[in-house]
Structures are given as C-alpha cells and as structure tokens.
PDB file of N, CA and C in Angstrom:
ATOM      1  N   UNK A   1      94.893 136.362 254.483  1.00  0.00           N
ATOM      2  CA  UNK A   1      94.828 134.919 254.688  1.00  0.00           C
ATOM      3  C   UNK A   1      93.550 134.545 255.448  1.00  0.00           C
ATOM      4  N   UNK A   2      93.574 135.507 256.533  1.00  0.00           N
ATOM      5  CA  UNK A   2      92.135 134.806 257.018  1.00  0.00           C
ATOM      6  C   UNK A   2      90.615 135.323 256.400  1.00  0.00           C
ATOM      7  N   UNK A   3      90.576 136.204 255.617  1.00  0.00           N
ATOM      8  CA  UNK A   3      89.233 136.033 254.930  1.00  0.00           C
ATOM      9  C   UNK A   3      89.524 135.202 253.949  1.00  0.00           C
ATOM     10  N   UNK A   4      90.500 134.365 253.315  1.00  0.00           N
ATOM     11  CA  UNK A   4      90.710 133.263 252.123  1.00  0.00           C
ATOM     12  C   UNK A   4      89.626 132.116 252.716  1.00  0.00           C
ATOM     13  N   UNK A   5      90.225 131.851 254.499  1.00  0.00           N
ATOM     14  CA  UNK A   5      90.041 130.837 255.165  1.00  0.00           C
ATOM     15  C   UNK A   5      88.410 130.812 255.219  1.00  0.00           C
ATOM     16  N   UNK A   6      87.751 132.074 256.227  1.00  0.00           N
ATOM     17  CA  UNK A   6      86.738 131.998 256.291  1.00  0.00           C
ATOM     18  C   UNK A   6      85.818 132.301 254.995  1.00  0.00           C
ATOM     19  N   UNK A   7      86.322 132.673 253.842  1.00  0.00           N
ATOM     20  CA  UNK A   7      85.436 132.547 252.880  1.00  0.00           C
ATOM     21  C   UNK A   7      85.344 130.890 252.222  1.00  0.00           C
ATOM     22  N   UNK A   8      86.354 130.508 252.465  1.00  0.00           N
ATOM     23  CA  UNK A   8      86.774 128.950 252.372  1.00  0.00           C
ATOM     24  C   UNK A   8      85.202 127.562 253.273  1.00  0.00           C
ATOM     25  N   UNK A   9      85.943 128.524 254.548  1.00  0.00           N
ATOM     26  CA  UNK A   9      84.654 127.777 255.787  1.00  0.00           C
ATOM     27  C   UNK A   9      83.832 128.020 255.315  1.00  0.00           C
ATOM     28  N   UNK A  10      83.004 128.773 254.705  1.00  0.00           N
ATOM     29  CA  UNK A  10      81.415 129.175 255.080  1.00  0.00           C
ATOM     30  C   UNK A  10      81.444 128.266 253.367  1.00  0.00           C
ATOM     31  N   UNK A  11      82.292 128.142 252.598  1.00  0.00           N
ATOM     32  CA  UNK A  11      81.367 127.344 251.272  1.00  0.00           C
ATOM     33  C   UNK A  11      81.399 126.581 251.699  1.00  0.00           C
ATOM     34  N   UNK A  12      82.222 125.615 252.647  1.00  0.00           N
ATOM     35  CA  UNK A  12      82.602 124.122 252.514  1.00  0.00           C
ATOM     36  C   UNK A  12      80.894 124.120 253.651  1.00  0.00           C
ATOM     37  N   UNK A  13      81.143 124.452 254.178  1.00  0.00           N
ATOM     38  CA  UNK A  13      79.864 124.551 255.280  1.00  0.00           C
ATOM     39  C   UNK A  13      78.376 124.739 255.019  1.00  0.00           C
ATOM     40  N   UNK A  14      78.517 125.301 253.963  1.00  0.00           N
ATOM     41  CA  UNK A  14      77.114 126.389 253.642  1.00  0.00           C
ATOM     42  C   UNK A  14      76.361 126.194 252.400  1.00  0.00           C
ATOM     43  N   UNK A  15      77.525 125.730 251.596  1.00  0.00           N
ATOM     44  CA  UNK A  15      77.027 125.309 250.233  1.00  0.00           C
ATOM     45  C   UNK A  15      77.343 123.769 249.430  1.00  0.00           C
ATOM     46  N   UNK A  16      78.756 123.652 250.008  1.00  0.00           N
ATOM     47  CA  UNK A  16      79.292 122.398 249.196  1.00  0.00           C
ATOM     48  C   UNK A  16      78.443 121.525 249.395  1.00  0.00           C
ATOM     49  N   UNK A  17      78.444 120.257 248.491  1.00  0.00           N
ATOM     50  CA  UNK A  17      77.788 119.107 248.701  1.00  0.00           C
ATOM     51  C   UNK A  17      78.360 118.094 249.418  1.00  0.00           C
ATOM     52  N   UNK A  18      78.417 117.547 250.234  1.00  0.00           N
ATOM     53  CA  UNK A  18      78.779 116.218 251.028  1.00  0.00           C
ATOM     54  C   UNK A  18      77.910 115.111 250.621  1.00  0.00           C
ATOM     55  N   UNK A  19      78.985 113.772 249.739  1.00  0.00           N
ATOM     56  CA  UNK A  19      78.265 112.593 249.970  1.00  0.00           C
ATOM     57  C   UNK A  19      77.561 112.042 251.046  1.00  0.00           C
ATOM     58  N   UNK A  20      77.792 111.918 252.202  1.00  0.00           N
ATOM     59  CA  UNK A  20      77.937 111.293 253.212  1.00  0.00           C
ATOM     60  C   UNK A  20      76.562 112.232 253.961  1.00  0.00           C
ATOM     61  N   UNK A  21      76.096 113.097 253.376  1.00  0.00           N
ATOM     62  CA  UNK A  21      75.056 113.686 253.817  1.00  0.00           C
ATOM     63  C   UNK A  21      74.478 113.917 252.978  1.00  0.00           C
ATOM     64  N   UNK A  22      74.140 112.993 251.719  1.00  0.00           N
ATOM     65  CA  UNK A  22      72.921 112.772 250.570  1.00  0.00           C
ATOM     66  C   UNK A  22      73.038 114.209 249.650  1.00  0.00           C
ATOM     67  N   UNK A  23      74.605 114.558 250.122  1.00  0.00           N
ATOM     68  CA  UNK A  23      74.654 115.751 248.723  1.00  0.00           C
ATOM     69  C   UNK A  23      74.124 117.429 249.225  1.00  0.00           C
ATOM     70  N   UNK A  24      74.000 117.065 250.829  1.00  0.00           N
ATOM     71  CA  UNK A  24      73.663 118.784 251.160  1.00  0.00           C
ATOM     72  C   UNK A  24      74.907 118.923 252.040  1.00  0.00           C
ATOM     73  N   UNK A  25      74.924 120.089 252.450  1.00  0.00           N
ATOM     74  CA  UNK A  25      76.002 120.766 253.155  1.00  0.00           C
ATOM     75  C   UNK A  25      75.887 120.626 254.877  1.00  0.00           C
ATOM     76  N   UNK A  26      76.604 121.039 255.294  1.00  0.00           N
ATOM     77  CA  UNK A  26      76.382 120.390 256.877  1.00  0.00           C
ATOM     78  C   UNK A  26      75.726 121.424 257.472  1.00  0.00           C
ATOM     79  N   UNK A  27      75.747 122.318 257.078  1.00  0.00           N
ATOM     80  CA  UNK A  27      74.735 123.713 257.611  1.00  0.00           C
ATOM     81  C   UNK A  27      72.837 123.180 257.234  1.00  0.00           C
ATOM     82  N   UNK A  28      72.897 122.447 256.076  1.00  0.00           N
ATOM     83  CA  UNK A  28      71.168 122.212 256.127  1.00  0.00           C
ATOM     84  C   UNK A  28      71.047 120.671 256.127  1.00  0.00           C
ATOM     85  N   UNK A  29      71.826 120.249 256.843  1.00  0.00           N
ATOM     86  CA  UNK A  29      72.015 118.657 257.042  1.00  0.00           C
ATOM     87  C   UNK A  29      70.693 117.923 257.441  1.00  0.00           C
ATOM     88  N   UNK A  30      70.250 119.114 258.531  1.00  0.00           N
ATOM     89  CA  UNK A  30      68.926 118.125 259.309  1.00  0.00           C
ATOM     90  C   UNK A  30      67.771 119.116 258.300  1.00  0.00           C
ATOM     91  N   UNK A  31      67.769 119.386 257.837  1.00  0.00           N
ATOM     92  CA  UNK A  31      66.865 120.538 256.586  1.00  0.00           C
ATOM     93  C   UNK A  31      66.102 119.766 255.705  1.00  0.00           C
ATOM     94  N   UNK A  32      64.803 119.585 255.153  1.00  0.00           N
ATOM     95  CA  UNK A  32      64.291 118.920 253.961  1.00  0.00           C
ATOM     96  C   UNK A  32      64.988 119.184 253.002  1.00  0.00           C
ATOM     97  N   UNK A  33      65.428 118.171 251.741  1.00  0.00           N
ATOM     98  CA  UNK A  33      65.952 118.015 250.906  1.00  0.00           C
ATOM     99  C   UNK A  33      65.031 119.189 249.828  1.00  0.00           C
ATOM    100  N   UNK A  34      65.599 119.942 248.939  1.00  0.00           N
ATOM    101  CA  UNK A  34      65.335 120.956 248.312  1.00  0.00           C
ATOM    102  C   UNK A  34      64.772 120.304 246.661  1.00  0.00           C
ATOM    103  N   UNK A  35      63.231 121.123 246.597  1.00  0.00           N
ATOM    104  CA  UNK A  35      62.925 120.210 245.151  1.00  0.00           C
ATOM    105  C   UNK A  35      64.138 120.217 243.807  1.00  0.00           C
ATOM    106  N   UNK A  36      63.827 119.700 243.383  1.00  0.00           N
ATOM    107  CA  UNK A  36      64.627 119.252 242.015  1.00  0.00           C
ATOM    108  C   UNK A  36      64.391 120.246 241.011  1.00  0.00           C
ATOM    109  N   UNK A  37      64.489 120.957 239.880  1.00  0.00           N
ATOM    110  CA  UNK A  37      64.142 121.550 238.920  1.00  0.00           C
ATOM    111  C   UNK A  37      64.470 120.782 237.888  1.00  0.00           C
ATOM    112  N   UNK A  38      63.657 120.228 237.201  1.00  0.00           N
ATOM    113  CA  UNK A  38      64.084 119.049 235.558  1.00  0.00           C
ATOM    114  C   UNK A  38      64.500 120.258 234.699  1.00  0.00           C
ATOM    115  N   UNK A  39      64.068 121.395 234.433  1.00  0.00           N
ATOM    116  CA  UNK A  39      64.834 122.062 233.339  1.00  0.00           C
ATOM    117  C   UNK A  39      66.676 122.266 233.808  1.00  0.00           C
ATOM    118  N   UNK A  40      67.500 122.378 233.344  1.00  0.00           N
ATOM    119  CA  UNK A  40      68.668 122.367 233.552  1.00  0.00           C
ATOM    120  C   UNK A  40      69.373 123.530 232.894  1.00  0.00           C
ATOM    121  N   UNK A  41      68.852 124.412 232.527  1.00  0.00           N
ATOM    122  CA  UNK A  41      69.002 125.631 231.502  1.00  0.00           C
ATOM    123  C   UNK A  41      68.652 126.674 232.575  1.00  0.00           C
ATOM    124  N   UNK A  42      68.449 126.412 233.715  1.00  0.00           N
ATOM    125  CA  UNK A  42      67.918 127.189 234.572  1.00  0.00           C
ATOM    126  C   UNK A  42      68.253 127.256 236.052  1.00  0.00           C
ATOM    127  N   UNK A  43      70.006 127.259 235.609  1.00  0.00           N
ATOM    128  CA  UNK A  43      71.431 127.406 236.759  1.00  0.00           C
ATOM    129  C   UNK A  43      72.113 128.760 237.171  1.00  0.00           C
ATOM    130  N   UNK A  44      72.245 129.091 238.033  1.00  0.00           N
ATOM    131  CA  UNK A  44      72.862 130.350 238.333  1.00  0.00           C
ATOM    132  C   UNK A  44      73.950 129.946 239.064  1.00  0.00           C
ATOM    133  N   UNK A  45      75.625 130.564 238.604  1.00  0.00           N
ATOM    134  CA  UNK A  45      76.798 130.502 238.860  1.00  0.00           C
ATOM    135  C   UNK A  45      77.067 131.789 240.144  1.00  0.00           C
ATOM    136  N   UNK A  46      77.646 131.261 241.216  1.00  0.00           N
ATOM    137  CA  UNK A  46      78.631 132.383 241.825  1.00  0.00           C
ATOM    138  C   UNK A  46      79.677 132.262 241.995  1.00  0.00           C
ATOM    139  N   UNK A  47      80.743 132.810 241.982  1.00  0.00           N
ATOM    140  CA  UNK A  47      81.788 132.875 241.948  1.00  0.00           C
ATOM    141  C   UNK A  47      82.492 133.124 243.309  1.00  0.00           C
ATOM    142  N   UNK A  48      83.139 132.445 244.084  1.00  0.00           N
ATOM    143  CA  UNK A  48      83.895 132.925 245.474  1.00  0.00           C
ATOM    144  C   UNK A  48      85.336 132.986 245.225  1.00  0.00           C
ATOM    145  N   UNK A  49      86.037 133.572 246.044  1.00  0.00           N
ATOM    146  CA  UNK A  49      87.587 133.671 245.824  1.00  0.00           C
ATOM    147  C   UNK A  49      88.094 133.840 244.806  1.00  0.00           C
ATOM    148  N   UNK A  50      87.315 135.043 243.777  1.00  0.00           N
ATOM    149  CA  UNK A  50      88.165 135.469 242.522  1.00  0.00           C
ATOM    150  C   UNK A  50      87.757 134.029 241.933  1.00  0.00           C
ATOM    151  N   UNK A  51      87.243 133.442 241.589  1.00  0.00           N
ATOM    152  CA  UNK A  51      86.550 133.044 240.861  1.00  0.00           C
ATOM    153  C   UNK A  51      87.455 131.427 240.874  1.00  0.00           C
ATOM    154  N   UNK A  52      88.020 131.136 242.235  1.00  0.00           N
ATOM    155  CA  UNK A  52      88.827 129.661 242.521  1.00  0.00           C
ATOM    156  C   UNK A  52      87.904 128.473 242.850  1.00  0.00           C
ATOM    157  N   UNK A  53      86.809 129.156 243.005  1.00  0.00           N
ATOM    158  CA  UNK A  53      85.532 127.805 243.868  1.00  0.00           C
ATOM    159  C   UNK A  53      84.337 128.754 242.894  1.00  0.00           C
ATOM    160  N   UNK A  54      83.325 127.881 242.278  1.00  0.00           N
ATOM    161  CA  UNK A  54      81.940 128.142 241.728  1.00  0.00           C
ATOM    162  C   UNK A  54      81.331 127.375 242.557  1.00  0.00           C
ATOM    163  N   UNK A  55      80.016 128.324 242.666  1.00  0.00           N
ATOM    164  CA  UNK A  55      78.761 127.659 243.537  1.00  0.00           C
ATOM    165  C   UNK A  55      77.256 127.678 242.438  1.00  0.00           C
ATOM    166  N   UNK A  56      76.462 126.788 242.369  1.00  0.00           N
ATOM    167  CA  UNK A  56      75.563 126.451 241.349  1.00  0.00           C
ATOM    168  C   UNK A  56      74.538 126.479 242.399  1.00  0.00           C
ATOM    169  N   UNK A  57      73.386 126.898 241.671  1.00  0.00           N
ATOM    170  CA  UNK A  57      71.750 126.916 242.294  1.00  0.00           C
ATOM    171  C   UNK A  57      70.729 126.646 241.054  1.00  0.00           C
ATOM    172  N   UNK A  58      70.045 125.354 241.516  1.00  0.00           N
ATOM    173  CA  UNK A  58      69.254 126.331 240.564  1.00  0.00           C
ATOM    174  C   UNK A  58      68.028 126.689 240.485  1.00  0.00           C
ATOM    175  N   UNK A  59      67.498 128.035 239.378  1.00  0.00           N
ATOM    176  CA  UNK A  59      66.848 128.859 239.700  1.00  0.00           C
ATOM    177  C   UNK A  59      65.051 128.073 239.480  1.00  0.00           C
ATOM    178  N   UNK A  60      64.015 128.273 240.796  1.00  0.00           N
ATOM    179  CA  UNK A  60      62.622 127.964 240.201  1.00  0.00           C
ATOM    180  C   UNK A  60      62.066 128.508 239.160  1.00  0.00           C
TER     181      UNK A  60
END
C-alpha cells in the first residue's frame, strides 16, 4: 500500500499537469515553461502502477 501511495505522490507532484499552474506540476511550478515540440509523432509513454496512470513527454 505504501509504495501504491508514494508512487501515486511523486506523479501527482512530479509530473501531472495542474490547471491552476498553467499545466505544470507543482514540483517545476516556479521552473520556465518547457518548449513546445509541433511534431506530435514524437511522444514517449511511461507507464506507472502496472500500467493504471500513463505519463507522456515529448521527445526533442
């Protein structure tokens, strides 16, 4: 249960997007906003918790 939790914390923290903070996570809140990539063919998936939460990047 508690690595569910803390694998839980660190996405919601580390990666998720928050409206309310222009779509970054509260870990790079005060951080420059990260360039854009226009191709869209050029996403990389991870998978956390057996595959219950996906995390997207994408690649330069």
């Amino acid at each position: 249960m508690r690595l569910t939790v803390d694998e839980y914390a660190d996405h919601h923290n580390a990666h998720r997007p928050h409206r309310s903070l222009g779509q970054r996570s509260p870990d790079s809140a005060g951080a420059p906003e990260r360039p854009v990539v226009d191709d869209p063919s050029r996403v990389i998936r991870r998978d956390r918790l057996g595959g219950l939460i996906h995390e997207y990047a994408q690649v330069a």
